[in-house]
N, C-alpha and C. Protein backbone atom coordinates (compact mmCIF):
# COMPACT_ATOMS: atom_id res chain seq x y z
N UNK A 1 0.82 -1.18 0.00
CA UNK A 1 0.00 0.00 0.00
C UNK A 1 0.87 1.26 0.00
N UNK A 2 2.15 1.05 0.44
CA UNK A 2 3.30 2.35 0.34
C UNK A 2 3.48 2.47 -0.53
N UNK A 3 3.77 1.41 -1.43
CA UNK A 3 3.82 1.84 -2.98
C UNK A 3 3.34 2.38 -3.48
N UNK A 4 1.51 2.23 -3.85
CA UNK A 4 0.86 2.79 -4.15
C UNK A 4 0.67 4.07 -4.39
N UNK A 5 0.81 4.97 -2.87
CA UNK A 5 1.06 6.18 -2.98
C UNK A 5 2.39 6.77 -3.13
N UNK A 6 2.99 6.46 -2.92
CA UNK A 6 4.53 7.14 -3.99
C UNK A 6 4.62 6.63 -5.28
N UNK A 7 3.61 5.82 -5.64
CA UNK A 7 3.66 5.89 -7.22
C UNK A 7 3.11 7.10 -7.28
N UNK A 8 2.19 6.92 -7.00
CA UNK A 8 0.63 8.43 -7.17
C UNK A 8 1.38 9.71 -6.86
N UNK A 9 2.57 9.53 -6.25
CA UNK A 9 2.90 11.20 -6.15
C UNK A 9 3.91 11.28 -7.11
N UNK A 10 4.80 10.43 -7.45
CA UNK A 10 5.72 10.22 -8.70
C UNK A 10 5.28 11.14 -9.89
N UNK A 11 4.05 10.26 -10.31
CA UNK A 11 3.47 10.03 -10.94
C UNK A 11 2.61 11.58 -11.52
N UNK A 12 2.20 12.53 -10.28
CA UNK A 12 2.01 13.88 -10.05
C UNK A 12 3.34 14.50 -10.25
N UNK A 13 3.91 14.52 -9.46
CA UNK A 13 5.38 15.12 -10.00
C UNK A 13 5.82 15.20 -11.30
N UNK A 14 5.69 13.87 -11.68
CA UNK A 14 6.35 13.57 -13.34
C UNK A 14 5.01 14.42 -14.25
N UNK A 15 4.12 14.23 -14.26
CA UNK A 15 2.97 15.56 -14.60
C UNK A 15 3.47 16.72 -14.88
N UNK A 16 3.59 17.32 -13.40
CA UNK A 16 3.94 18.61 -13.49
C UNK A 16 5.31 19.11 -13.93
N UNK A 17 6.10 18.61 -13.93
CA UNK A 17 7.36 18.60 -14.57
C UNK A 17 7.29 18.59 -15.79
N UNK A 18 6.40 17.73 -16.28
CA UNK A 18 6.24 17.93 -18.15
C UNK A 18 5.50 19.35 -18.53
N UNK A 19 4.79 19.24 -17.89
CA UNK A 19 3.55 20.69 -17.64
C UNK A 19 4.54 21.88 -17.73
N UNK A 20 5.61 22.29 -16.64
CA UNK A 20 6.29 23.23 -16.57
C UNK A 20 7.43 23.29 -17.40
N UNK A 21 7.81 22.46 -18.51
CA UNK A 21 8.42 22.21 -19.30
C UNK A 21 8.06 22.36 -20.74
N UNK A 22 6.53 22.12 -20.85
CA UNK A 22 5.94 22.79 -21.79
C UNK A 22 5.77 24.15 -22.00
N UNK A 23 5.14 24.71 -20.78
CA UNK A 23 4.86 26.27 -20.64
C UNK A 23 6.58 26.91 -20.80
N UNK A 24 7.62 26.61 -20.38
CA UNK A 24 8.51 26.97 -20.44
C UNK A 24 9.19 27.06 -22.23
N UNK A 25 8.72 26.25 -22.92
CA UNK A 25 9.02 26.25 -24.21
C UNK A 25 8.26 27.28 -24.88
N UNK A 26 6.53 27.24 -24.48
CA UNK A 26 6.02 28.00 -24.98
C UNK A 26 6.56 29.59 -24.92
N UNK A 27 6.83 29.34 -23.81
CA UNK A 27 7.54 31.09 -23.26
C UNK A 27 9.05 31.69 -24.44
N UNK A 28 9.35 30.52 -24.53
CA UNK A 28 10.77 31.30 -25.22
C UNK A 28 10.34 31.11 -26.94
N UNK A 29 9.79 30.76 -27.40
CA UNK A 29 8.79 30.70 -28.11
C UNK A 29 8.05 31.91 -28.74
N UNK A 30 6.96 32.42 -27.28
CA UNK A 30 6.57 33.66 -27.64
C UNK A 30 7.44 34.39 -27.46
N UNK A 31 8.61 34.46 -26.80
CA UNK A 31 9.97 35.89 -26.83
C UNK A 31 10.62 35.84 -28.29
N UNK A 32 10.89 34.54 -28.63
CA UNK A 32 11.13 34.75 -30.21
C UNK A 32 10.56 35.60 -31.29
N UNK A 33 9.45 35.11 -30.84
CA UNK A 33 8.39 36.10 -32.05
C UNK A 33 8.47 37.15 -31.68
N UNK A 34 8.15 37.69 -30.40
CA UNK A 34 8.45 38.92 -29.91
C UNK A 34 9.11 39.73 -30.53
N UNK A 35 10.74 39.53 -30.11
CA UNK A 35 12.02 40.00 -31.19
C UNK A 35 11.38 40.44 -32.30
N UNK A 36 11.43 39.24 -32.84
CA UNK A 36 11.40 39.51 -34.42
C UNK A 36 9.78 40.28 -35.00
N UNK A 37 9.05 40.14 -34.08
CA UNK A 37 7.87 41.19 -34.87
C UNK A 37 7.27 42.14 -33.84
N UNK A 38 8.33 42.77 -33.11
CA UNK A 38 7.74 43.44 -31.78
C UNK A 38 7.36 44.74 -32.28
N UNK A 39 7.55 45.30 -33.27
CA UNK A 39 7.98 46.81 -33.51
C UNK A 39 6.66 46.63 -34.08
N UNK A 40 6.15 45.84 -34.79
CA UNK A 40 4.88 45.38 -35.87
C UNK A 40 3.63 45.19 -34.63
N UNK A 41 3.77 44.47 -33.90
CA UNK A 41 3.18 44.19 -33.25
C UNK A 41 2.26 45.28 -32.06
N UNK A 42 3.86 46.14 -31.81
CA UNK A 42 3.38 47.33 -31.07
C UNK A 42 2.84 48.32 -31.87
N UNK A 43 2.75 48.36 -33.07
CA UNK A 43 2.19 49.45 -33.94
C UNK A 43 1.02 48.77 -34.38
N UNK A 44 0.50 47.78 -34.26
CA UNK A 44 -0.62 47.46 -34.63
C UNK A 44 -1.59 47.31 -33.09
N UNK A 45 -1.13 47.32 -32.20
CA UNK A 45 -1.51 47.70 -30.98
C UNK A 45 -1.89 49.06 -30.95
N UNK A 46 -0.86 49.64 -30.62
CA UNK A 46 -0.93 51.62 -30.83
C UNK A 46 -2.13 51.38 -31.88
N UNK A 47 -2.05 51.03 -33.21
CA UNK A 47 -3.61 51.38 -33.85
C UNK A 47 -5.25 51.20 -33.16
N UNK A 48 -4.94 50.06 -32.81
CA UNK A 48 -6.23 49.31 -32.16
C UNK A 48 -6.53 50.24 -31.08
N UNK A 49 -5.63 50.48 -30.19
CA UNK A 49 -5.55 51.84 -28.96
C UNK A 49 -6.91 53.42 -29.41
N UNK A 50 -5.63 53.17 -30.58
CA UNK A 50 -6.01 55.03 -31.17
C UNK A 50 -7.04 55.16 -31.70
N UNK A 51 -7.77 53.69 -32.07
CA UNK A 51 -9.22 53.66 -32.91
C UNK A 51 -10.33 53.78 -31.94
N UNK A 52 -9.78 53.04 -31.38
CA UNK A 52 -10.91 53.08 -29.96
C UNK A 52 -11.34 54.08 -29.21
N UNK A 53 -9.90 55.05 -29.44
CA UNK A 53 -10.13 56.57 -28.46
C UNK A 53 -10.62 57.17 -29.62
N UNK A 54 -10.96 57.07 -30.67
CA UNK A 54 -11.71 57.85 -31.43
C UNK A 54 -11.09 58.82 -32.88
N UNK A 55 -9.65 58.40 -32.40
CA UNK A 55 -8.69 59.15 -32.95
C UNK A 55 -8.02 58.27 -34.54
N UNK A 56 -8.92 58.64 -35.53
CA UNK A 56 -8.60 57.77 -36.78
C UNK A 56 -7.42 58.19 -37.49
N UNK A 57 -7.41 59.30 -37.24
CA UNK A 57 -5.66 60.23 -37.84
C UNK A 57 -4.30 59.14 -37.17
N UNK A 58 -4.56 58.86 -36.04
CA UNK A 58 -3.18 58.77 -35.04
C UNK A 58 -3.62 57.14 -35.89
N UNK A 59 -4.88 56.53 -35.89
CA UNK A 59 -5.25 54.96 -35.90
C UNK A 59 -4.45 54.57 -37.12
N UNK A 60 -4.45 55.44 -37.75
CA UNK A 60 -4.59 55.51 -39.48
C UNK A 60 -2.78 55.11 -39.66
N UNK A 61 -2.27 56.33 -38.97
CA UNK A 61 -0.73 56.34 -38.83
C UNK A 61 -0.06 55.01 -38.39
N UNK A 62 -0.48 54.92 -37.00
CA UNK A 62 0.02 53.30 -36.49
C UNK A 62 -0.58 52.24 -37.11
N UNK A 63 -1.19 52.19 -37.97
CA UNK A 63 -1.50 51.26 -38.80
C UNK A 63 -0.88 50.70 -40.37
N UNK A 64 -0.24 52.31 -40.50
CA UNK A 64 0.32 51.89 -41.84
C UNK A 64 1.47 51.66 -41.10
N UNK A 65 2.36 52.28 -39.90
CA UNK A 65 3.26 52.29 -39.52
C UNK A 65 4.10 50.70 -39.50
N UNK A 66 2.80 49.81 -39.11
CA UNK A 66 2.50 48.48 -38.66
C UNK A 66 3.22 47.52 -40.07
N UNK A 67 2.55 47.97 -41.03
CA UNK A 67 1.96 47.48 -42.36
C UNK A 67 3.55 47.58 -42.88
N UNK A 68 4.48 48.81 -42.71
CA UNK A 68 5.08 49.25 -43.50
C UNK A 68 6.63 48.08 -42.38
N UNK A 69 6.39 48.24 -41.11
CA UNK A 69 7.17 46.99 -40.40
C UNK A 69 7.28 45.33 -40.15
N UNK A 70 5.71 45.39 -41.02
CA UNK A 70 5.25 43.66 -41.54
C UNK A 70 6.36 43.55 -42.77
N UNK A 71 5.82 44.41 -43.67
CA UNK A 71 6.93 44.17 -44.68
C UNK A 71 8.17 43.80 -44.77
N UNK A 72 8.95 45.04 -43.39
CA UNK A 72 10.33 45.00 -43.84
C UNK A 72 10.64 43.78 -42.84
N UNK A 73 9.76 43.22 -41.88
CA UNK A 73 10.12 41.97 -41.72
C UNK A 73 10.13 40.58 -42.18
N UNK A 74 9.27 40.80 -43.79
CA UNK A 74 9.33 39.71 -44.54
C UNK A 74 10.30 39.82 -45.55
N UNK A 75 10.58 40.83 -45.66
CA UNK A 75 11.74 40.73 -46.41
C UNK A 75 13.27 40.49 -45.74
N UNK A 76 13.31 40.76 -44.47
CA UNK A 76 14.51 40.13 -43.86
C UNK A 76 14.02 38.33 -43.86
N UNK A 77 13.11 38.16 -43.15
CA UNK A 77 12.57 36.87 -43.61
C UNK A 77 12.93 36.18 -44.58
N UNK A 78 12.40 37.00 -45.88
CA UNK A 78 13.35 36.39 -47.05
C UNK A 78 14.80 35.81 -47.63
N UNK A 79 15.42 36.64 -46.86
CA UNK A 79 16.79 36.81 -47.47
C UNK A 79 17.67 35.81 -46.99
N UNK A 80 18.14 35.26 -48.11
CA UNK A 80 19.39 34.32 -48.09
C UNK A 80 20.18 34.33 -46.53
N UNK A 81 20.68 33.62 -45.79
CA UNK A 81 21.03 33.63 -44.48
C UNK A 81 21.81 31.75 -44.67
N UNK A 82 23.35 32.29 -44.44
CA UNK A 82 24.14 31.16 -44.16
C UNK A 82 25.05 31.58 -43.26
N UNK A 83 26.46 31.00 -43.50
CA UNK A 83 27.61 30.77 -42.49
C UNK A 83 28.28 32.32 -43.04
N UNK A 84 27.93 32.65 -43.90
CA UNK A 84 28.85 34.15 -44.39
C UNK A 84 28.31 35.33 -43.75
N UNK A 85 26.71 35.05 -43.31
CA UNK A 85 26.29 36.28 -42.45
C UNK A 85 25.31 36.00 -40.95
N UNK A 86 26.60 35.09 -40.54
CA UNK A 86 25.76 34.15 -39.35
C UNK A 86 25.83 35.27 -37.95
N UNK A 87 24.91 35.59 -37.61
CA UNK A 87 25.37 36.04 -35.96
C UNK A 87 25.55 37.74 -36.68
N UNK A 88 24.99 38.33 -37.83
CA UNK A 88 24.65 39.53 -38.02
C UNK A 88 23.35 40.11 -38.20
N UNK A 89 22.85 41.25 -36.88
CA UNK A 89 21.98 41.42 -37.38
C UNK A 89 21.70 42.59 -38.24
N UNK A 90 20.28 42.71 -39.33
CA UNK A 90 19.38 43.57 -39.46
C UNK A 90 19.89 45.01 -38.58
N UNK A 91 20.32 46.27 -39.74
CA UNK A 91 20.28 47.27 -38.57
C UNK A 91 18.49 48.15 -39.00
N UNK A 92 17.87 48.35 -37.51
CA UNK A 92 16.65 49.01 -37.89
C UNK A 92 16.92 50.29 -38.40
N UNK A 93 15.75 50.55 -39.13
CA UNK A 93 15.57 51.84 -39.54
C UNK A 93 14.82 52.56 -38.57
């Protein structure tokens, strides 16, 4: 019957350990994307913000602002990337 329950808590343990090992992946995960589309991300935020307050001029702005930082992140996206330009980044505009 001792067994039993130190299986059962093992068994919980080994759970939660996978559990916090998942969420932990997920996390560096979403910081990746972060990086790489944060500037996009926050300008399409700032729009959603500025629409809401009523303000379609400012909405209008952070929106193309957004649009115009989707781009230039698909085009770094694009681009050829080996051992000749490893560990350089993108300088922003």
């Amino acid at each position: 019957m001792i067994n039993t329950k130190t299986s059962a808590r093992r068994q919980r343990g080994q759970g939660m350990t996978e559990y916090i090992i998942i969420v932990a992946l997920i996390a560096i995960a979403a910081i990746g994307v972060y990086n790489e589309f944060g500037k996009t991300v926050r300008d399409q935020t700032s729009a959603m913000a500025e629409g809401l307050a009523g303000s379609d001029t400012k909405s209008t702005k952070a929106s193309t602002d957004a649009g115009k930082e989707a781009d230039a992140s698909v085009s770094v996206a694009i681009e050829a990337r080996g051992l000749a330009n490893f560990g350089k980044d993108q300088k922003e505009e």
